[in-house]
N, C-alpha and C. Protein backbone atom coordinates (compact mmCIF):
# COMPACT_ATOMS: atom_id res chain seq x y z
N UNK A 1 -39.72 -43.08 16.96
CA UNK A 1 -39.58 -41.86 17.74
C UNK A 1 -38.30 -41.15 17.31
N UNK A 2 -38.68 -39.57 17.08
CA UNK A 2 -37.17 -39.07 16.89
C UNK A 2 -36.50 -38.38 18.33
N UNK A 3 -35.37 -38.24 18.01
CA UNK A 3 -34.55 -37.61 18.74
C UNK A 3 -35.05 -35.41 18.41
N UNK A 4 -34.55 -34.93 20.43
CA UNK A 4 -35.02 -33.85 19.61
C UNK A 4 -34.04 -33.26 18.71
N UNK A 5 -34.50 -32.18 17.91
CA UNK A 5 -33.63 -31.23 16.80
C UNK A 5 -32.78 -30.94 17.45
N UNK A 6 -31.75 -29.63 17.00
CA UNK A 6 -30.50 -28.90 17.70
C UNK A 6 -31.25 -27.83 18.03
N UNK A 7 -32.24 -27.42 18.17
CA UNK A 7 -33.10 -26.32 18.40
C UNK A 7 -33.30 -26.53 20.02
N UNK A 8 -33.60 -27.82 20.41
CA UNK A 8 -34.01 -28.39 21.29
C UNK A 8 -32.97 -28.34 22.77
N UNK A 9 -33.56 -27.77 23.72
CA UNK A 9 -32.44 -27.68 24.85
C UNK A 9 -33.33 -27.92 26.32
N UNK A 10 -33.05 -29.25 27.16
CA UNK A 10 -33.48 -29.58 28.01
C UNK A 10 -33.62 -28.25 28.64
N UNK A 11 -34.69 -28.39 30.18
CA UNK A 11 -34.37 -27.30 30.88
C UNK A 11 -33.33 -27.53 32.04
N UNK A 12 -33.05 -26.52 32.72
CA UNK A 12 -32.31 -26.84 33.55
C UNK A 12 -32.70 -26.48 35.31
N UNK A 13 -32.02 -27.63 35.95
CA UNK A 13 -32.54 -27.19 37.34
C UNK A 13 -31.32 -26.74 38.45
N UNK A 14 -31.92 -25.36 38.72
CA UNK A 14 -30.97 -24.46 39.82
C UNK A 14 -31.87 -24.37 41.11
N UNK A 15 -30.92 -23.72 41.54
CA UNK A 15 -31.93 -23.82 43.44
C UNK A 15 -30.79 -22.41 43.69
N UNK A 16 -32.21 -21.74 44.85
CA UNK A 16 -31.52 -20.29 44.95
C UNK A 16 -31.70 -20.77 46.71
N UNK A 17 -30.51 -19.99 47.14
CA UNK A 17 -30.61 -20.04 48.37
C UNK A 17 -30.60 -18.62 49.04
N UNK A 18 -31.05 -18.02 50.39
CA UNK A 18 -30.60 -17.02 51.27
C UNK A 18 -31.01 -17.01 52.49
N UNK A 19 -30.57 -16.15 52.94
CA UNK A 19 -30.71 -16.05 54.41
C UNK A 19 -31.48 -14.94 54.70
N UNK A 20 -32.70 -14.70 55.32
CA UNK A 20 -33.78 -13.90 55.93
C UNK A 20 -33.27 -12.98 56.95
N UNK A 21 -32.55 -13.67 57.69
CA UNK A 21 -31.96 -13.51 59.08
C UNK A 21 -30.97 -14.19 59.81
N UNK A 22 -30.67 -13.92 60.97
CA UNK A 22 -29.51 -14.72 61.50
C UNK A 22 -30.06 -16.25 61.66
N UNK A 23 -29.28 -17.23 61.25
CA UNK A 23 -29.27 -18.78 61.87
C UNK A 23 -30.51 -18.90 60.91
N UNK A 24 -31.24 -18.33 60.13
CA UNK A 24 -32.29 -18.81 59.07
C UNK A 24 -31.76 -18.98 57.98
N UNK A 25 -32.35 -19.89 56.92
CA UNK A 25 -32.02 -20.33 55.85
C UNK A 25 -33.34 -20.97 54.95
N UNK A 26 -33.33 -20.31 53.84
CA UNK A 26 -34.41 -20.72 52.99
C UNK A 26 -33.82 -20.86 51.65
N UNK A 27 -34.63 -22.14 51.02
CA UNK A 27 -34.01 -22.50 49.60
C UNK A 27 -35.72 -22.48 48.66
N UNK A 28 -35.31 -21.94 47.47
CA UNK A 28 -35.88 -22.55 46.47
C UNK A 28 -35.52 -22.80 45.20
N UNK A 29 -36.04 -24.38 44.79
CA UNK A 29 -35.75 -24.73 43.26
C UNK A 29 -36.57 -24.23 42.44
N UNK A 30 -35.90 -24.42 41.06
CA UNK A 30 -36.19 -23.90 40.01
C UNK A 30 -36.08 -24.42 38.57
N UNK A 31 -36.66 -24.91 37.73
CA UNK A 31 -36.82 -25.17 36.67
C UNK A 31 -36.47 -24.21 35.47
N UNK A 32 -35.67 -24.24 34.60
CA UNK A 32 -35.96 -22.90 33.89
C UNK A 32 -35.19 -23.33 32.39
N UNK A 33 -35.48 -22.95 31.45
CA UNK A 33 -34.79 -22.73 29.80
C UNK A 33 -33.07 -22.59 30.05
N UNK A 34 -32.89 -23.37 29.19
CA UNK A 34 -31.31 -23.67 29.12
C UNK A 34 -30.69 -21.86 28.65
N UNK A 35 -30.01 -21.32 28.99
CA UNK A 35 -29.31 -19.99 28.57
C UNK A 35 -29.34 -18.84 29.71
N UNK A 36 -30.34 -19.50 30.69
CA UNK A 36 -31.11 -18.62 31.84
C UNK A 36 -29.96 -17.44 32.37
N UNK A 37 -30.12 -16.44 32.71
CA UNK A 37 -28.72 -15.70 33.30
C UNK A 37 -29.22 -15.87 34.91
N UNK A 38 -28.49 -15.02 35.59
CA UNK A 38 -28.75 -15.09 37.37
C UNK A 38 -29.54 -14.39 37.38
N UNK A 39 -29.82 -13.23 36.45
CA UNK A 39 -31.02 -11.86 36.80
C UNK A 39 -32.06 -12.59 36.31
N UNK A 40 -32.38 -12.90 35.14
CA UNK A 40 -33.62 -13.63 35.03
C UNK A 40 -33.94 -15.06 35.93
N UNK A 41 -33.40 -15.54 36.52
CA UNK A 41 -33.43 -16.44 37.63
C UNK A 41 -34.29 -16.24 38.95
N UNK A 42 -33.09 -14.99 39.34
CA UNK A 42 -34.03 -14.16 40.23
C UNK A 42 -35.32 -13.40 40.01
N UNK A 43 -35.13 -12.95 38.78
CA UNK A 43 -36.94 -12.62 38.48
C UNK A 43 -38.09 -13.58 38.69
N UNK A 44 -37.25 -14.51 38.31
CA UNK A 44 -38.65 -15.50 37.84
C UNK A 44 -38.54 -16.48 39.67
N UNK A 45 -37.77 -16.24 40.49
CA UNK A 45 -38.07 -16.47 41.76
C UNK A 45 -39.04 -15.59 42.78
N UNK A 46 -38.78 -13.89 42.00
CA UNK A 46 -39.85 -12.92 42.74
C UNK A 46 -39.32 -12.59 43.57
N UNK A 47 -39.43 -12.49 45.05
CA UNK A 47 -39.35 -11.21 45.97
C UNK A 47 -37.97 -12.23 47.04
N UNK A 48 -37.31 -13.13 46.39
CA UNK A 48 -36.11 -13.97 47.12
C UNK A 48 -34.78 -12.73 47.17
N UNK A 49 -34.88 -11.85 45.88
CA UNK A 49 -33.93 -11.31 45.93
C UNK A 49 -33.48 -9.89 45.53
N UNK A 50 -34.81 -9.24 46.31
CA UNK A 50 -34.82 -7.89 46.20
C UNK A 50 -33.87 -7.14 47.02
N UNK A 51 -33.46 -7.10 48.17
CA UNK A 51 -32.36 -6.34 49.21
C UNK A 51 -31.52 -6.81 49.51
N UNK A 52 -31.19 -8.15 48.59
CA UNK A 52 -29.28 -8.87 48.63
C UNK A 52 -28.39 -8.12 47.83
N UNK A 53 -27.80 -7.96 48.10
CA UNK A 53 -26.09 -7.49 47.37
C UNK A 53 -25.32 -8.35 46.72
N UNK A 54 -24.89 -9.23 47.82
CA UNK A 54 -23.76 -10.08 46.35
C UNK A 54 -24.52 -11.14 46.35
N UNK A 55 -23.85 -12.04 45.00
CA UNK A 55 -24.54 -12.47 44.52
C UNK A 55 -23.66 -14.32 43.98
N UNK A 56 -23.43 -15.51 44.64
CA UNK A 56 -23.00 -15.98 44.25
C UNK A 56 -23.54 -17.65 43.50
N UNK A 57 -22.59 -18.41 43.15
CA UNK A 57 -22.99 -19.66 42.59
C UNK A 57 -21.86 -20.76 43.54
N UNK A 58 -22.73 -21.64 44.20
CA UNK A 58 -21.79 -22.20 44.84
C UNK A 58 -20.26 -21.75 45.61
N UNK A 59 -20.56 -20.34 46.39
CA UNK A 59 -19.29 -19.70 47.34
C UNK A 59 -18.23 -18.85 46.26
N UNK A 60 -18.70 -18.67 44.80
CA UNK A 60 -18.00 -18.32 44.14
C UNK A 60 -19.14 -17.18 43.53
N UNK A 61 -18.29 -15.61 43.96
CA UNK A 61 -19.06 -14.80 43.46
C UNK A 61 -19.41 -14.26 41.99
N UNK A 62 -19.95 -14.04 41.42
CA UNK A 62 -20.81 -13.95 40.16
C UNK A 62 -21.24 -12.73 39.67
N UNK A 63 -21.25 -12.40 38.27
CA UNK A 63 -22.14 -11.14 38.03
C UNK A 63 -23.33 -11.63 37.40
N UNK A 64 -24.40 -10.65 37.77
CA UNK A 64 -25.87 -11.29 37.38
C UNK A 64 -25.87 -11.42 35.69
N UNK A 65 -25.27 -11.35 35.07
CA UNK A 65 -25.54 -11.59 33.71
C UNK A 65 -24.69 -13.13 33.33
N UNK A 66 -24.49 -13.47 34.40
CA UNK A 66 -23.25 -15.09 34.67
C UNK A 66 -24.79 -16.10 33.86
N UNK A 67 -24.32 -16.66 32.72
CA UNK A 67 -25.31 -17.57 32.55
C UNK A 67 -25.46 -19.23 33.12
N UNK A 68 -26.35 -19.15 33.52
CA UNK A 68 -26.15 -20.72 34.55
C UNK A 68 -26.13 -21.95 33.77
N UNK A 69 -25.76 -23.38 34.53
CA UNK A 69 -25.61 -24.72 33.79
C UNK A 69 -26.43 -24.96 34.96
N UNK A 70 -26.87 -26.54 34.92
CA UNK A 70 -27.88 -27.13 34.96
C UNK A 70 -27.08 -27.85 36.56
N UNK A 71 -27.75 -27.73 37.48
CA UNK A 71 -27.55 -27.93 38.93
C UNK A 71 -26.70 -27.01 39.58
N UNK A 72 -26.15 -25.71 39.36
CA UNK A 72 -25.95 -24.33 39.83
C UNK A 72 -26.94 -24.39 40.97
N UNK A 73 -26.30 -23.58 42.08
CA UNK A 73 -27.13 -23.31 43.62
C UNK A 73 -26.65 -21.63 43.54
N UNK A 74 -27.72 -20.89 43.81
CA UNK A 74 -27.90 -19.31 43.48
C UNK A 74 -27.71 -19.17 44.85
N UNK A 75 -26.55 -18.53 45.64
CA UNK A 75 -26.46 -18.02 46.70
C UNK A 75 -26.49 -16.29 46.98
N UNK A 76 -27.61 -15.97 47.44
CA UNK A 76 -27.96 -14.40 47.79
C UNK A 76 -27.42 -14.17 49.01
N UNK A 77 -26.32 -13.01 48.86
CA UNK A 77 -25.64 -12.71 50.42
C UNK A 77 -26.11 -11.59 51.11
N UNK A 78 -26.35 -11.46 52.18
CA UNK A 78 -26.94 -10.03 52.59
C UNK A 78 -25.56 -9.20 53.04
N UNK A 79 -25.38 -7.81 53.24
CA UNK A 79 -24.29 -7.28 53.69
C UNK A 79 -24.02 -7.69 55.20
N UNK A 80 -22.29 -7.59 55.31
CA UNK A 80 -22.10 -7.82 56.91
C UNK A 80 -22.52 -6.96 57.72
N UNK A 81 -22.94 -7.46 59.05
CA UNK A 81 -23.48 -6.08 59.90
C UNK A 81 -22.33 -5.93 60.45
N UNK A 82 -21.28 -6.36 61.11
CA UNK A 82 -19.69 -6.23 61.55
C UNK A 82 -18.70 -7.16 60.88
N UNK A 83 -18.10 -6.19 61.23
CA UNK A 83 -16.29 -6.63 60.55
C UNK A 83 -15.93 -7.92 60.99
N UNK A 84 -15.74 -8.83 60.38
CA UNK A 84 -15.44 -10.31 61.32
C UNK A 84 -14.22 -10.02 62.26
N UNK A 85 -12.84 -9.29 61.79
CA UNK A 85 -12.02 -8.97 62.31
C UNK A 85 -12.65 -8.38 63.79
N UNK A 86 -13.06 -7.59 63.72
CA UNK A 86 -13.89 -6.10 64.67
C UNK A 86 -14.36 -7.58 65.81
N UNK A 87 -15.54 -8.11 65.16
CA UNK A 87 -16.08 -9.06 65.98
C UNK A 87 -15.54 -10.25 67.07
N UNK A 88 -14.22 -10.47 66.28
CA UNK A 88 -13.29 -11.70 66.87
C UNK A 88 -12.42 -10.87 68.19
N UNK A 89 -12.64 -9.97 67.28
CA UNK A 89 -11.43 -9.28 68.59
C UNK A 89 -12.54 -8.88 69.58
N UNK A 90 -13.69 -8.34 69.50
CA UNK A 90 -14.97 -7.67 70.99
C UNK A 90 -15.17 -9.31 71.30
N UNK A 91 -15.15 -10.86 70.60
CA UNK A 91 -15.35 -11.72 71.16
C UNK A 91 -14.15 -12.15 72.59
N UNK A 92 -12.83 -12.18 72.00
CA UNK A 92 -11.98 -12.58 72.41
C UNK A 92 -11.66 -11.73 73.90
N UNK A 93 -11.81 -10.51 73.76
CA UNK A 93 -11.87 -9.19 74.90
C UNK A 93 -12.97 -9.83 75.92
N UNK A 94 -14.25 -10.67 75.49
CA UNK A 94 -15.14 -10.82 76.42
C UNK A 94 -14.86 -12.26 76.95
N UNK A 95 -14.65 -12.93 76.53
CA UNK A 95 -14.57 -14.22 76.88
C UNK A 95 -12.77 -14.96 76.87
N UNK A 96 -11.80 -13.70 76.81
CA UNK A 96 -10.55 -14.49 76.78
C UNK A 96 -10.11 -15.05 75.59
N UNK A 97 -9.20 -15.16 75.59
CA UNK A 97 -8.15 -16.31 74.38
C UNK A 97 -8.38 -17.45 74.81
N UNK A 98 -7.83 -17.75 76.07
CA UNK A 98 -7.59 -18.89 76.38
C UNK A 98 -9.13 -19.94 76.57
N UNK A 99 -10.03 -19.30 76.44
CA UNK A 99 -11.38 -19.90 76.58
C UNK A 99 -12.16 -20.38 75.19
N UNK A 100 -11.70 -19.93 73.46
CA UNK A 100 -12.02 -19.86 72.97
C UNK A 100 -10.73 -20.54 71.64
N UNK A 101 -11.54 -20.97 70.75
CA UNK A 101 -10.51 -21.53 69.60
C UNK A 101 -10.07 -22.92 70.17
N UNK A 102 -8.80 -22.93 69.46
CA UNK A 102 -8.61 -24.46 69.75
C UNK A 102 -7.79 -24.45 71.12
N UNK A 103 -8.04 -23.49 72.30
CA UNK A 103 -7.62 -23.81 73.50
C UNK A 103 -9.20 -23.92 74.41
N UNK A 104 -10.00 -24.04 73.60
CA UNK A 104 -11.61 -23.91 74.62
C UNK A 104 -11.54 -25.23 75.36
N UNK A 105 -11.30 -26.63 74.81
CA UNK A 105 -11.14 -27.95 75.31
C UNK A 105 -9.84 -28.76 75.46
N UNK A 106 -9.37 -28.51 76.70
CA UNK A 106 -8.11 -29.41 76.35
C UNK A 106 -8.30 -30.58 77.73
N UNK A 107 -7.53 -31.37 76.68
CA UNK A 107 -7.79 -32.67 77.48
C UNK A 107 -7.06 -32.49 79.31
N UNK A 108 -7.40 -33.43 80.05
CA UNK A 108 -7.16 -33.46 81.20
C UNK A 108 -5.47 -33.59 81.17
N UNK A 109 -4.30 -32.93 81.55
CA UNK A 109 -3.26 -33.34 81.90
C UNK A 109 -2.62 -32.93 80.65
N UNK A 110 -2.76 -31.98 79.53
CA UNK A 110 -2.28 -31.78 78.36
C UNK A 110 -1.41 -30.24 78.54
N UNK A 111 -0.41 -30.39 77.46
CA UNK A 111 0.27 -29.28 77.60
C UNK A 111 -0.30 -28.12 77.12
N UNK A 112 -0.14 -27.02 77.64
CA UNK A 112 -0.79 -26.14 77.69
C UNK A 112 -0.39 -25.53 75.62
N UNK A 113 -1.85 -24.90 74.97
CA UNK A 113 -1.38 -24.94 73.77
C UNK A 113 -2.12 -26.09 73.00
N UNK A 114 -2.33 -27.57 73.58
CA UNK A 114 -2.54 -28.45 72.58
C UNK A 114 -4.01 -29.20 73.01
């Protein structure tokens, strides 16, 4: 038996992930030719990543011509609907400081703060 040529390039396996909606999460793997970029990735996944915006590999954002290695996770981000800033602060206004973060649980008899 031979070994293959230098011509020869395993394929490689990526997995695309996104989110549909809030608190949802859907993944799919993928098989594909060693050189694959993120745009042809997403093509050949179909309709996973038509109305996402950014576009990352493991929390690290990417341009679609980024060519992938072999166990890469394709993360599709949808845009924010609010400012996290904006949000923390209409949270904190509704429910207090002191009710939320690391003052939500404090032990029985603890100084106030810890």
């Amino acid at each position: 038996m031979t070994a293959p040529g230098p011509a020869y390039s395993a394929p490689i396996r990526v997995s695309i992930t996104w989110s549909p909606g809030p608190r949802k999460t859907e993944a799919m793997a993928l098989e594909l030719p060693a050189g694959t970029t993120v745009q042809q990735a997403l093509a050949a996944a179909g309709q996973a990543a038509q109305d996402l915006h950014a576009v990352s590999i493991w929390s690290h954002k990417v341009r679609r011509d980024h060519v992938l290695q072999d166990g890469d996770r394709i993360e599709l981000c949808r845009s924010l609907q609010v400012d996290p800033k904006l949000a923390r602060r209409r949270r904190f206004a509704r429910q207090g400081a002191r009710t939320a973060g690391l003052f939500a649980r404090r032990r029985p008899g603890a100084k106030p703060g810890y």
